[in-house]
C-alpha atoms as a PDB file:
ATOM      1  CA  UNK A   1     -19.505  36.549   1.019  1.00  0.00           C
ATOM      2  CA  UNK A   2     -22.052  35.104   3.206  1.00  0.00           C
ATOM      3  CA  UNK A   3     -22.159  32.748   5.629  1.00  0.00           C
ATOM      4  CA  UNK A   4     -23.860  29.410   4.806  1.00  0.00           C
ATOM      5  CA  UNK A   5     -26.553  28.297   6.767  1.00  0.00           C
ATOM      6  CA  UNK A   6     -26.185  24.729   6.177  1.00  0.00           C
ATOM      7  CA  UNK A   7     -22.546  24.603   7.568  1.00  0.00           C
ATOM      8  CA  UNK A   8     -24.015  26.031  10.679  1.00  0.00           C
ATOM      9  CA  UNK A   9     -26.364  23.533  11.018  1.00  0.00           C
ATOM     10  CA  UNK A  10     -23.858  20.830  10.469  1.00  0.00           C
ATOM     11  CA  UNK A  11     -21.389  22.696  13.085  1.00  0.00           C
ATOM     12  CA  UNK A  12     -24.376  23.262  15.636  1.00  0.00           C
ATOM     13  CA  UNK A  13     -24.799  19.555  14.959  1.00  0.00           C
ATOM     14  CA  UNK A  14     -21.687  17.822  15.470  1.00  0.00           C
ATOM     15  CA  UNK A  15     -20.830  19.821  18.452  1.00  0.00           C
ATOM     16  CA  UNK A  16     -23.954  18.944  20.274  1.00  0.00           C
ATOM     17  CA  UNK A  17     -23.384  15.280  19.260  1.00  0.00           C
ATOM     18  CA  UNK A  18     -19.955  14.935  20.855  1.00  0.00           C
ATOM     19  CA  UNK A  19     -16.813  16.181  22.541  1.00  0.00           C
ATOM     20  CA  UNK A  20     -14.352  13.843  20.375  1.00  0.00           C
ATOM     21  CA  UNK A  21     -12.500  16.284  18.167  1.00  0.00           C
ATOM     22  CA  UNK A  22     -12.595  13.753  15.105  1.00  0.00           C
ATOM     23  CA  UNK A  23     -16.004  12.669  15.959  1.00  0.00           C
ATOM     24  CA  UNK A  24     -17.277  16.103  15.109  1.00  0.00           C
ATOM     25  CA  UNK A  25     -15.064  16.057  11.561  1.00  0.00           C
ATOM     26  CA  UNK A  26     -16.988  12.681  10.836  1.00  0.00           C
ATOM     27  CA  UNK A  27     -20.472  14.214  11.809  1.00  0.00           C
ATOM     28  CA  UNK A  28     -19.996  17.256   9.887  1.00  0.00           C
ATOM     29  CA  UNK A  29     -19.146  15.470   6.712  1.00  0.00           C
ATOM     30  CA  UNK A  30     -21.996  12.960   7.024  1.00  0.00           C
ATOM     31  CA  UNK A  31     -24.474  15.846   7.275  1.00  0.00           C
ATOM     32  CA  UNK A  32     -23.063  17.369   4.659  1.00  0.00           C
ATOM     33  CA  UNK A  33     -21.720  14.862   1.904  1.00  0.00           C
ATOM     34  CA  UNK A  34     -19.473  16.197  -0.760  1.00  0.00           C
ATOM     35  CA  UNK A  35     -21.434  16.085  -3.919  1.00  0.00           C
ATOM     36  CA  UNK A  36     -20.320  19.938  -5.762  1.00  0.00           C
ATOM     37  CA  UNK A  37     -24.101  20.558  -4.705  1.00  0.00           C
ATOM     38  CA  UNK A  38     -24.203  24.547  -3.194  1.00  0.00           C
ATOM     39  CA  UNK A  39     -24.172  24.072   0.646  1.00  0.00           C
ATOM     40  CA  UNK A  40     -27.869  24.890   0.941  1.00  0.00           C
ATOM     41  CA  UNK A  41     -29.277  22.720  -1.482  1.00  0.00           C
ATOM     42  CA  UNK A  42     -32.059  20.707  -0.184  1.00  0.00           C
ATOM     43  CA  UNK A  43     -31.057  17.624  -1.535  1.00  0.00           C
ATOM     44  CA  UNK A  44     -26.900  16.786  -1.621  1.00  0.00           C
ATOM     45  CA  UNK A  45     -27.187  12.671  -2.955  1.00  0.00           C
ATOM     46  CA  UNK A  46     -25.665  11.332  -5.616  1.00  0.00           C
ATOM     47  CA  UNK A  47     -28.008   9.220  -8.053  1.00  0.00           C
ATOM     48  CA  UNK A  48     -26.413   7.161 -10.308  1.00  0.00           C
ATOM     49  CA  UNK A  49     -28.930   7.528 -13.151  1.00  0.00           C
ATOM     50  CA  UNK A  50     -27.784  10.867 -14.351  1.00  0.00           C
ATOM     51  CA  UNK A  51     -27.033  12.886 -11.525  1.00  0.00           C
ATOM     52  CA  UNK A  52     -23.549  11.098 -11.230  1.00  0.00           C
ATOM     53  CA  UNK A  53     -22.590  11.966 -14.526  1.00  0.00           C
ATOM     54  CA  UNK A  54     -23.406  15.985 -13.442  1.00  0.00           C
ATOM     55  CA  UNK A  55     -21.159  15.394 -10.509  1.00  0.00           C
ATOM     56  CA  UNK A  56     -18.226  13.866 -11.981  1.00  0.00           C
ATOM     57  CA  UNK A  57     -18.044  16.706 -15.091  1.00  0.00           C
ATOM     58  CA  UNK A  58     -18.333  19.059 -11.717  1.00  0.00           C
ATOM     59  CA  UNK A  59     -15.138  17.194 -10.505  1.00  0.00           C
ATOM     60  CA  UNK A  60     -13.107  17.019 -13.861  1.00  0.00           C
ATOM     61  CA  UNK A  61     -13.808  21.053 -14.408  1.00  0.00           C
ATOM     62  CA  UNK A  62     -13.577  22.297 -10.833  1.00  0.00           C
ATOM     63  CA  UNK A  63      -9.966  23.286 -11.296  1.00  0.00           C
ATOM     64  CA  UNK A  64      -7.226  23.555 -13.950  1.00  0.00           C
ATOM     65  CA  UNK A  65      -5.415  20.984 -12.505  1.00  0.00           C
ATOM     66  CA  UNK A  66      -7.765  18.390 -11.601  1.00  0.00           C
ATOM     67  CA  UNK A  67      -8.572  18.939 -15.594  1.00  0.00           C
ATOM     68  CA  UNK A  68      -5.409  18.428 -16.710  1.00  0.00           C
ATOM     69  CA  UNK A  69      -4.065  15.786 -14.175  1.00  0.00           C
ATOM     70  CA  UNK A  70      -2.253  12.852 -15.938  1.00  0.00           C
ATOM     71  CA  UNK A  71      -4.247  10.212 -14.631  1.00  0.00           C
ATOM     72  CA  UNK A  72      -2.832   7.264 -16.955  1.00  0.00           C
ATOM     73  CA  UNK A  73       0.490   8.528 -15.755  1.00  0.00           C
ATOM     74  CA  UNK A  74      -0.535   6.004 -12.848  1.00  0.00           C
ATOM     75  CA  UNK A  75      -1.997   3.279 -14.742  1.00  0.00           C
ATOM     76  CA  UNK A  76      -0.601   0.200 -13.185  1.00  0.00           C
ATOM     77  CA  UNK A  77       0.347   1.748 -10.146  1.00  0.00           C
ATOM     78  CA  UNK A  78      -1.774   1.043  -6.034  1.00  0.00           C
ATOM     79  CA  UNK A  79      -2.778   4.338  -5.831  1.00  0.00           C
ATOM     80  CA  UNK A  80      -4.414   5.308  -2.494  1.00  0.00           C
ATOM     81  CA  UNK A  81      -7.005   8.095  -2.465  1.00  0.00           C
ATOM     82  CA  UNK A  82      -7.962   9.768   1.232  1.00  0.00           C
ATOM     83  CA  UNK A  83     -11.025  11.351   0.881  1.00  0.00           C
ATOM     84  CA  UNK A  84     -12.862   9.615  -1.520  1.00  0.00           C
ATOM     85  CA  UNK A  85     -16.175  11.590  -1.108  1.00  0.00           C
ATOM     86  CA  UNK A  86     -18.259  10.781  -4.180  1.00  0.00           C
ATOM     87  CA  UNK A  87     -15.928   9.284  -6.089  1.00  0.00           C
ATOM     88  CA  UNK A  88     -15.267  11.665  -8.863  1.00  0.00           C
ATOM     89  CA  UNK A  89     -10.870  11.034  -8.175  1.00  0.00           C
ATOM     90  CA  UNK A  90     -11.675   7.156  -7.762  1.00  0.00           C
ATOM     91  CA  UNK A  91     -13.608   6.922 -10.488  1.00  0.00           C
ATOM     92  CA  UNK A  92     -11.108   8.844 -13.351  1.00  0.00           C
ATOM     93  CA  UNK A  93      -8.278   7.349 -11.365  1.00  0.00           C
ATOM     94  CA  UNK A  94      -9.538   3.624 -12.181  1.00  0.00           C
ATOM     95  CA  UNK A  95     -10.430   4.791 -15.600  1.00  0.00           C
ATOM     96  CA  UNK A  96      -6.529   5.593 -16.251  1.00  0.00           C
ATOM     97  CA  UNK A  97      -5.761   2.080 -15.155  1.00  0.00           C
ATOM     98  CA  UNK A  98      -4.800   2.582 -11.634  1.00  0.00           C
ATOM     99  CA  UNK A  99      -5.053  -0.095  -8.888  1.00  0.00           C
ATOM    100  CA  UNK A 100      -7.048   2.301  -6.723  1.00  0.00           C
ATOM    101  CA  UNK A 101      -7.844   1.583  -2.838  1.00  0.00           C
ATOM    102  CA  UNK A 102     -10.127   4.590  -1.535  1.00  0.00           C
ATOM    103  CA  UNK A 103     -10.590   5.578   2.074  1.00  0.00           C
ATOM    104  CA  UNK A 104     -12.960   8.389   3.305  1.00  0.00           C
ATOM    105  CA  UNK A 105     -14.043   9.515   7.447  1.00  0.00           C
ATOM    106  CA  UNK A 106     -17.707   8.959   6.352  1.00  0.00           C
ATOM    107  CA  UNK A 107     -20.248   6.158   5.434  1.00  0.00           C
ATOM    108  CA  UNK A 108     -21.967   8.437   3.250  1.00  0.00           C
ATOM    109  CA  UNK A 109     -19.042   8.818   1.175  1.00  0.00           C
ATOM    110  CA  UNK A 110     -18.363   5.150   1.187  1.00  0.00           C
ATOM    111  CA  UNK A 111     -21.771   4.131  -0.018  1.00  0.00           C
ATOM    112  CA  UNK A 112     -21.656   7.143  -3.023  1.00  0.00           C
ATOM    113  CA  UNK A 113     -18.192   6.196  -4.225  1.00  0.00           C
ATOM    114  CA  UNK A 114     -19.120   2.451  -4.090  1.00  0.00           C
ATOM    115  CA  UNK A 115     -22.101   2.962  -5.798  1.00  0.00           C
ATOM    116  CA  UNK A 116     -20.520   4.669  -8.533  1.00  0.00           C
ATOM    117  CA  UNK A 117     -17.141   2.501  -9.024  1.00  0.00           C
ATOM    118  CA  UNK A 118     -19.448  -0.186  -8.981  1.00  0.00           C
ATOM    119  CA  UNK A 119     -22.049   1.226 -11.302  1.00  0.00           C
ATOM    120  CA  UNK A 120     -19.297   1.337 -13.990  1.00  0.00           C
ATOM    121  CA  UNK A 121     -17.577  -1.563 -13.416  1.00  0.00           C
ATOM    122  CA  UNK A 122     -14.458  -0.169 -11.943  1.00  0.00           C
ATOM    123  CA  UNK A 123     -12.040  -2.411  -9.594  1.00  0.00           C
ATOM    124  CA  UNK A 124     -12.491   0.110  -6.524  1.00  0.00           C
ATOM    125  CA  UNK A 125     -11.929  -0.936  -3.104  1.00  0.00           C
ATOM    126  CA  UNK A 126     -13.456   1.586  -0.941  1.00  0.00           C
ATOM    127  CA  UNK A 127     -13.300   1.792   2.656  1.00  0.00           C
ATOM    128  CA  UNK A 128     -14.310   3.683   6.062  1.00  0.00           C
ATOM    129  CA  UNK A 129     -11.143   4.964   7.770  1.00  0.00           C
ATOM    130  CA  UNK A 130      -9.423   7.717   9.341  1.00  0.00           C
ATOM    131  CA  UNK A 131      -6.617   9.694   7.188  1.00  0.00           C
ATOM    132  CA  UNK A 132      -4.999  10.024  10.782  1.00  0.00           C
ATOM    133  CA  UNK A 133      -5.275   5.746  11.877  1.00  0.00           C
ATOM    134  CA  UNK A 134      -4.591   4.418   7.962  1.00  0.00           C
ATOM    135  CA  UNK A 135      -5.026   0.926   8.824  1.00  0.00           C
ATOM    136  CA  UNK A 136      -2.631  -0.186   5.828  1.00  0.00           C
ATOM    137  CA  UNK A 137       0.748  -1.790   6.713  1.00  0.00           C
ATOM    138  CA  UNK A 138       4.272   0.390   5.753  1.00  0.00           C
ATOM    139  CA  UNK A 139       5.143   0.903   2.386  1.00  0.00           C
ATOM    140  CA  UNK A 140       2.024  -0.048   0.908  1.00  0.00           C
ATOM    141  CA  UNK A 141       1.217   2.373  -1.623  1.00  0.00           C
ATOM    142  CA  UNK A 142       3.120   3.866  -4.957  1.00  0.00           C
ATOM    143  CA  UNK A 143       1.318   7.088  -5.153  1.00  0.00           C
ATOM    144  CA  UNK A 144      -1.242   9.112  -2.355  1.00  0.00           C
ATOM    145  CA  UNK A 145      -4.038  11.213  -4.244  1.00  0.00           C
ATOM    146  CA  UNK A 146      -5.665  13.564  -1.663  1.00  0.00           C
ATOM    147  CA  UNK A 147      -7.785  16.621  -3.261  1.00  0.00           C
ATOM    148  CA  UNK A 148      -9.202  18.956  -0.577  1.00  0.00           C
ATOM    149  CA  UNK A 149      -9.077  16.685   2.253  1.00  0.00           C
ATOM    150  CA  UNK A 150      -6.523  16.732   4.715  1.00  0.00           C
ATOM    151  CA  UNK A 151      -6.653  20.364   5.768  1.00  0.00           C
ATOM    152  CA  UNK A 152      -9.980  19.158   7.148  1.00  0.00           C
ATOM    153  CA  UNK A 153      -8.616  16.945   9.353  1.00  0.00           C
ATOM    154  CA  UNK A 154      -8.730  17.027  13.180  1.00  0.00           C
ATOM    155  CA  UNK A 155      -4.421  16.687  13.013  1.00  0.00           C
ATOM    156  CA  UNK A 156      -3.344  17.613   9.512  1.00  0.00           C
ATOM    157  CA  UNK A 157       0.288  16.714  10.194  1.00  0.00           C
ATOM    158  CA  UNK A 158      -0.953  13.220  11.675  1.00  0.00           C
ATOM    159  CA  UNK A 159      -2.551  12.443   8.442  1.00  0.00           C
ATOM    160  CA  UNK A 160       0.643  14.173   6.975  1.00  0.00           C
ATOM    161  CA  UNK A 161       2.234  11.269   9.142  1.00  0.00           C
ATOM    162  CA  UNK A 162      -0.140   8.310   7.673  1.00  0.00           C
ATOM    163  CA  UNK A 163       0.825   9.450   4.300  1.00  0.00           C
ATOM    164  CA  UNK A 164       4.332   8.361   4.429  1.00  0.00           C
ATOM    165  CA  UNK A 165       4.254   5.678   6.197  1.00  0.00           C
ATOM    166  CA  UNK A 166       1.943   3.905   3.772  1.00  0.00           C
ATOM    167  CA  UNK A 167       3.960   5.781   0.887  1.00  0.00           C
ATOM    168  CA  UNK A 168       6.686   3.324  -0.602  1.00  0.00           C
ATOM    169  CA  UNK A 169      10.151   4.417  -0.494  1.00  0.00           C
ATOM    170  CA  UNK A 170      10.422   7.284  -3.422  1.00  0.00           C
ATOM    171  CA  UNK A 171       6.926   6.690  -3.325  1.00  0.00           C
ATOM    172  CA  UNK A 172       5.002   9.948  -4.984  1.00  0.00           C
ATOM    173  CA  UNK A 173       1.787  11.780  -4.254  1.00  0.00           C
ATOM    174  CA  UNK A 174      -0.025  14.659  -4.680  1.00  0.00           C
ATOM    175  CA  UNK A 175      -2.089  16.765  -1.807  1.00  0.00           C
ATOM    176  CA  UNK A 176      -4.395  19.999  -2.161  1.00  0.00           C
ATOM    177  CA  UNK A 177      -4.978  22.026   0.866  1.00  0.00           C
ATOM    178  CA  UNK A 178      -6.151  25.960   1.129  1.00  0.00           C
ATOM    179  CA  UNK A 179      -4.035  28.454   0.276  1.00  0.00           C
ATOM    180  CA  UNK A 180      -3.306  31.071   3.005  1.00  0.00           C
ATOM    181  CA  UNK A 181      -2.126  33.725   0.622  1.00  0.00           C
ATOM    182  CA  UNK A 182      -5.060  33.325  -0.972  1.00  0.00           C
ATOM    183  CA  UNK A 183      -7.201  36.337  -2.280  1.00  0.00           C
ATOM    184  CA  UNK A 184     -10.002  34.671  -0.902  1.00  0.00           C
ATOM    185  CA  UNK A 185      -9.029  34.396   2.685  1.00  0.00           C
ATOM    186  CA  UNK A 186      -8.132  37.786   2.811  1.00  0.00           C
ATOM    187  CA  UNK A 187     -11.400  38.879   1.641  1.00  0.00           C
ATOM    188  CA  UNK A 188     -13.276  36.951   4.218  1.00  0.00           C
ATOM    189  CA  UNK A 189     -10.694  38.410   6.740  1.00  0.00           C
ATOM    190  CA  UNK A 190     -11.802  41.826   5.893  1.00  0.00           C
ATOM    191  CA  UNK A 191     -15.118  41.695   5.218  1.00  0.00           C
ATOM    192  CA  UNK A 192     -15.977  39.690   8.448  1.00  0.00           C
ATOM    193  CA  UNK A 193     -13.280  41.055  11.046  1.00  0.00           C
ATOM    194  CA  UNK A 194     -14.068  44.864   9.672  1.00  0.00           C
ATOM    195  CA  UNK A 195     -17.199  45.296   7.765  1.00  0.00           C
ATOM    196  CA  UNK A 196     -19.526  42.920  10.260  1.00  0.00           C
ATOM    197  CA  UNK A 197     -17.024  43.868  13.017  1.00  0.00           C
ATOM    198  CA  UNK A 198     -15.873  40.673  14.464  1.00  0.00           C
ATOM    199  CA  UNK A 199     -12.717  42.395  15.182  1.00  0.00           C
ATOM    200  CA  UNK A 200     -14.716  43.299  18.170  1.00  0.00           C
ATOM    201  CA  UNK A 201     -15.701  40.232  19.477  1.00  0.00           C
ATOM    202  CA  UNK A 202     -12.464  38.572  19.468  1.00  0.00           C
ATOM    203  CA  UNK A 203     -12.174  36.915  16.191  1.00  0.00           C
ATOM    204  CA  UNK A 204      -8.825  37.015  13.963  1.00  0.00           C
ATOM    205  CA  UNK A 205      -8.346  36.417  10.442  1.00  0.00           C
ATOM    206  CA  UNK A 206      -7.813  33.019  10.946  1.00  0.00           C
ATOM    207  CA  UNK A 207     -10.793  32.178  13.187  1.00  0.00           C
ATOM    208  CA  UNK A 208     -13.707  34.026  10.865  1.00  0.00           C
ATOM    209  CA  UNK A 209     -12.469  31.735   8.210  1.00  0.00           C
ATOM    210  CA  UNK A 210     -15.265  29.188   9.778  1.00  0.00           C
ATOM    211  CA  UNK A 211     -18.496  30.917   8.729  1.00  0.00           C
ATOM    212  CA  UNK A 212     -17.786  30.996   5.296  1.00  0.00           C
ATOM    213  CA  UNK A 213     -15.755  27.600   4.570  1.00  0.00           C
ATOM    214  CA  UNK A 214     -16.961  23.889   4.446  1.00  0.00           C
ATOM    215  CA  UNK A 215     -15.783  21.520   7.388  1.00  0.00           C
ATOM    216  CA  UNK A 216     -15.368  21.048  11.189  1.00  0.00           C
ATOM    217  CA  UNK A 217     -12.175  21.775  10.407  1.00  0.00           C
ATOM    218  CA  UNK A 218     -10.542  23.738   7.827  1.00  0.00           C
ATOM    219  CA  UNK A 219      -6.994  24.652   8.065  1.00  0.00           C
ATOM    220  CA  UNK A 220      -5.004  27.288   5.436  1.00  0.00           C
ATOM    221  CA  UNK A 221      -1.140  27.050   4.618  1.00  0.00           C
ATOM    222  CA  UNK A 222       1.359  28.969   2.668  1.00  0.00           C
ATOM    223  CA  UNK A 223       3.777  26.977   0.547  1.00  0.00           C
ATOM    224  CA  UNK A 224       6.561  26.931   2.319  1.00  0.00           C
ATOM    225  CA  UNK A 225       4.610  26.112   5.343  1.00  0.00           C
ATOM    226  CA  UNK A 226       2.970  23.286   3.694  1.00  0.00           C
ATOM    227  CA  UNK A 227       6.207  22.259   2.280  1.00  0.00           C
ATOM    228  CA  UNK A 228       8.026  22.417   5.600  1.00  0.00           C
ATOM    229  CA  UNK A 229       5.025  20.414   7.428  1.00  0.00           C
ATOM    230  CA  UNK A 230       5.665  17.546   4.731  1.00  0.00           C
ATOM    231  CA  UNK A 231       8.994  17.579   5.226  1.00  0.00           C
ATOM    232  CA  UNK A 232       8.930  16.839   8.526  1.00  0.00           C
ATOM    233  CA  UNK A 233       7.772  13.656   7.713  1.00  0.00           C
ATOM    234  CA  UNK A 234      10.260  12.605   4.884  1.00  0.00           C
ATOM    235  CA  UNK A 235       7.741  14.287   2.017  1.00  0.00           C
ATOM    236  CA  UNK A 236       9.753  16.198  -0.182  1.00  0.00           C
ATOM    237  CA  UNK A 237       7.627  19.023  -2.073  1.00  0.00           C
ATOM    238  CA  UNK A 238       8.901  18.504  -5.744  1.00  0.00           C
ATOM    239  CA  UNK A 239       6.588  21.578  -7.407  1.00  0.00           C
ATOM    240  CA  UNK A 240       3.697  23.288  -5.930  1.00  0.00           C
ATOM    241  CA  UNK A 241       1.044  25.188  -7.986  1.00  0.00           C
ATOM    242  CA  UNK A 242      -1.423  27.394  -6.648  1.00  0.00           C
ATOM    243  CA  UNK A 243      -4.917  27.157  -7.987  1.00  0.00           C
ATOM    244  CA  UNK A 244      -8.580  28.333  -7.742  1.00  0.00           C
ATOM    245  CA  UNK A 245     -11.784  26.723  -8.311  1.00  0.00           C
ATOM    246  CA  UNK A 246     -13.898  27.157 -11.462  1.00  0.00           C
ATOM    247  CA  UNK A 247     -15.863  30.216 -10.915  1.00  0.00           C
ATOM    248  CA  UNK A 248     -14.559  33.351 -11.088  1.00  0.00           C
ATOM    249  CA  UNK A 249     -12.272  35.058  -8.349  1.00  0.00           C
ATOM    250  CA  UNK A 250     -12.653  38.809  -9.949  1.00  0.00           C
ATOM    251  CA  UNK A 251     -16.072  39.521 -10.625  1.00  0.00           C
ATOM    252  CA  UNK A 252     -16.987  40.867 -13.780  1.00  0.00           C
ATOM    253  CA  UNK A 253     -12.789  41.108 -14.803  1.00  0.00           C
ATOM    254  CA  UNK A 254     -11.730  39.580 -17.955  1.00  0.00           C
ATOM    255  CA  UNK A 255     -11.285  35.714 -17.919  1.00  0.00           C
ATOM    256  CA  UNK A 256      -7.383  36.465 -19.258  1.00  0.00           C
ATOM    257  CA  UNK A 257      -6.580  38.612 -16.060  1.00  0.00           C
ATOM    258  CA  UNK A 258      -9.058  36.309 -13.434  1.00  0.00           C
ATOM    259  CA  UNK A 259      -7.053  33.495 -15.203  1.00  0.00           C
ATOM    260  CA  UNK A 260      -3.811  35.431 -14.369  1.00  0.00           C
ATOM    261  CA  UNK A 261      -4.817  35.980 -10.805  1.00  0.00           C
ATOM    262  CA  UNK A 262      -5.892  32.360 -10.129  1.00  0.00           C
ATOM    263  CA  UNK A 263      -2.328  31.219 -11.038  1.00  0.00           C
ATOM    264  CA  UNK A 264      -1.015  33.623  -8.287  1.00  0.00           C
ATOM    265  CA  UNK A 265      -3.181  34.194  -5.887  1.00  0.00           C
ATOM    266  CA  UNK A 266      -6.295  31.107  -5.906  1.00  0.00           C
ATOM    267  CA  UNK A 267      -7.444  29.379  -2.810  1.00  0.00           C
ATOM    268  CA  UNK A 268      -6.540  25.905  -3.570  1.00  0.00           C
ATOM    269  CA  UNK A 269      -2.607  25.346  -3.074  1.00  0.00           C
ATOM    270  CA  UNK A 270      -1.284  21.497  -4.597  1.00  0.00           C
ATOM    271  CA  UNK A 271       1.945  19.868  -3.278  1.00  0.00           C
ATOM    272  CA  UNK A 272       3.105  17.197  -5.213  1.00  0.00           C
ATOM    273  CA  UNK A 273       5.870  15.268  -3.812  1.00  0.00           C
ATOM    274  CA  UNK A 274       7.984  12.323  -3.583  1.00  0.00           C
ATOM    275  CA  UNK A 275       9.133  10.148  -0.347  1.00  0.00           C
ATOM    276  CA  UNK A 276      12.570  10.324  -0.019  1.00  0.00           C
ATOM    277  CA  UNK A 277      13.393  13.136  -2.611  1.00  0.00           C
ATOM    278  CA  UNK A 278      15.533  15.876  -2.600  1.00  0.00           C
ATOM    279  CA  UNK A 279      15.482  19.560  -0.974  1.00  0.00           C
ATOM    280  CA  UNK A 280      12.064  20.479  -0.421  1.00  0.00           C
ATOM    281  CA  UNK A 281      10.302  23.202  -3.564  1.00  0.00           C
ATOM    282  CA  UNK A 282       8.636  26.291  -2.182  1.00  0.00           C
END
């Protein structure tokens, strides 16, 4: 693994723009839109003549679950999505007949996910806003949808926060953050603490994770830490399922035992849970 350019940049950026913690989150992201376009791409825009419908089969396939998520499971219900970028969840959440509001730190977000919902004639209400200032009264919502987001946030366990209060009473959701037992981070621990030597320099496992992962911010938790951290706020973890992203995690092993390895050891790590519920699942 290599570091990315293009998130230096955007890091280089944000920190010479301003001192506010969340400030530099917001910068980052609106140098560097999430579109499933490789870091260093020249262009990262979604057009909605054609290159929209390249983004969104990007979305549905980028991992198992996201495939297989029951999205008409919802239909009916005010669904709130935090971190909107795009609007790949938006978009296949409306589609299953959800009542979907969508919030996102960025403008760039907010004008692609607008664009699109609009573009297809989906009922999307899309809006600028901080996952850690929701600016939605109490009990608002009957399900949170939050895919990669949050563990980008300036104060994950603010946002953590938001997400029950707005959350209806046995109100349900579903967050993905990184996965700390992930093969992946410990490959990036080793390579870059021992191979490059940043051992030397000061840096731990958890601090090299910066030059190789998208964000400002970019926070990893086991389960039971993510399930504790939920808990504190009255989220109770009803399954988590570890995860990886489409490409393959062993190089050059067969798909069967990659497959295998994803389920145990991927990057991505989903908490679905319920406000309210019972003993938190680890």
């Amino acid at each position: 693994m290599k570091p990315t350019p293009a998130a230096s940049t955007a890091r280089a950026k944000a920190e010479a723009g301003t001192a506010d913690a969340q400030e530099r989150n917001r910068i980052w992201w609106e140098t560097l839109p999430m579109t499933y376009e490789d870091w260093d791409a020249p262009e990262r825009k979604v057009e909605i003549e054609g290159n929209f419908e390249k983004y969104l089969e990007e979305f549905r396939i980028c991992s198992p679950f996201i495939t297989n998520f029951p999205y008409g499971k919802l239909a009916g219900k005010s669904v709130l999505e935090i971190g909107c970028g795009s609007g790949g969840a938006s978009y296949l959440l409306a589609k299953g007949g959800a009542k979907v509001q969508a919030v996102d730190l960025t403008a760039a977000a907010v004008k692609n996910a607008t664009s699109v919902t609009k573009f297809y004639g989906l009922d999307v209400n899309v809006q600028q806003m901080d996952a850690e200032k929701l600016e939605f009264p109490d009990s608002t919502f009957d399900f949170v949808f939050s895919w990669g987001v949050l563990h980008h946030s300036q104060d994950t366990q603010a946002a953590f926060r938001q997400v029950s209060r707005v959350l209806k009473p046995g109100g349900q959701g579903m967050i993905m953050v990184y996965n700390r037992h992930s093969l992946r981070y410990w490959q990036i621990a080793f390579q870059a603490l021992l191979l490059r030597g940043k051992i030397f320099h000061g840096e731990t496992a958890k601090s090299v994770q910066r030059f190789y992962t998208d964000g400002y911010y970019h926070r990893h938790f086991s389960p039971r830490e993510l399930a504790e951290c939920l808990a504190r706020e009255g989220l109770h973890v009803d399954k988590t399922t570890v995860t990886y992203m489409k490409e393959q995690m062993l190089y050059k092993w067969p798909k069967a035992v990659d497959d295998y390895f994803k389920d145990k050891i991927g990057w991505l790590l989903v908490a679905e849970f319920t406000k309210g519920g019972g003993p938190a699942a680890v």
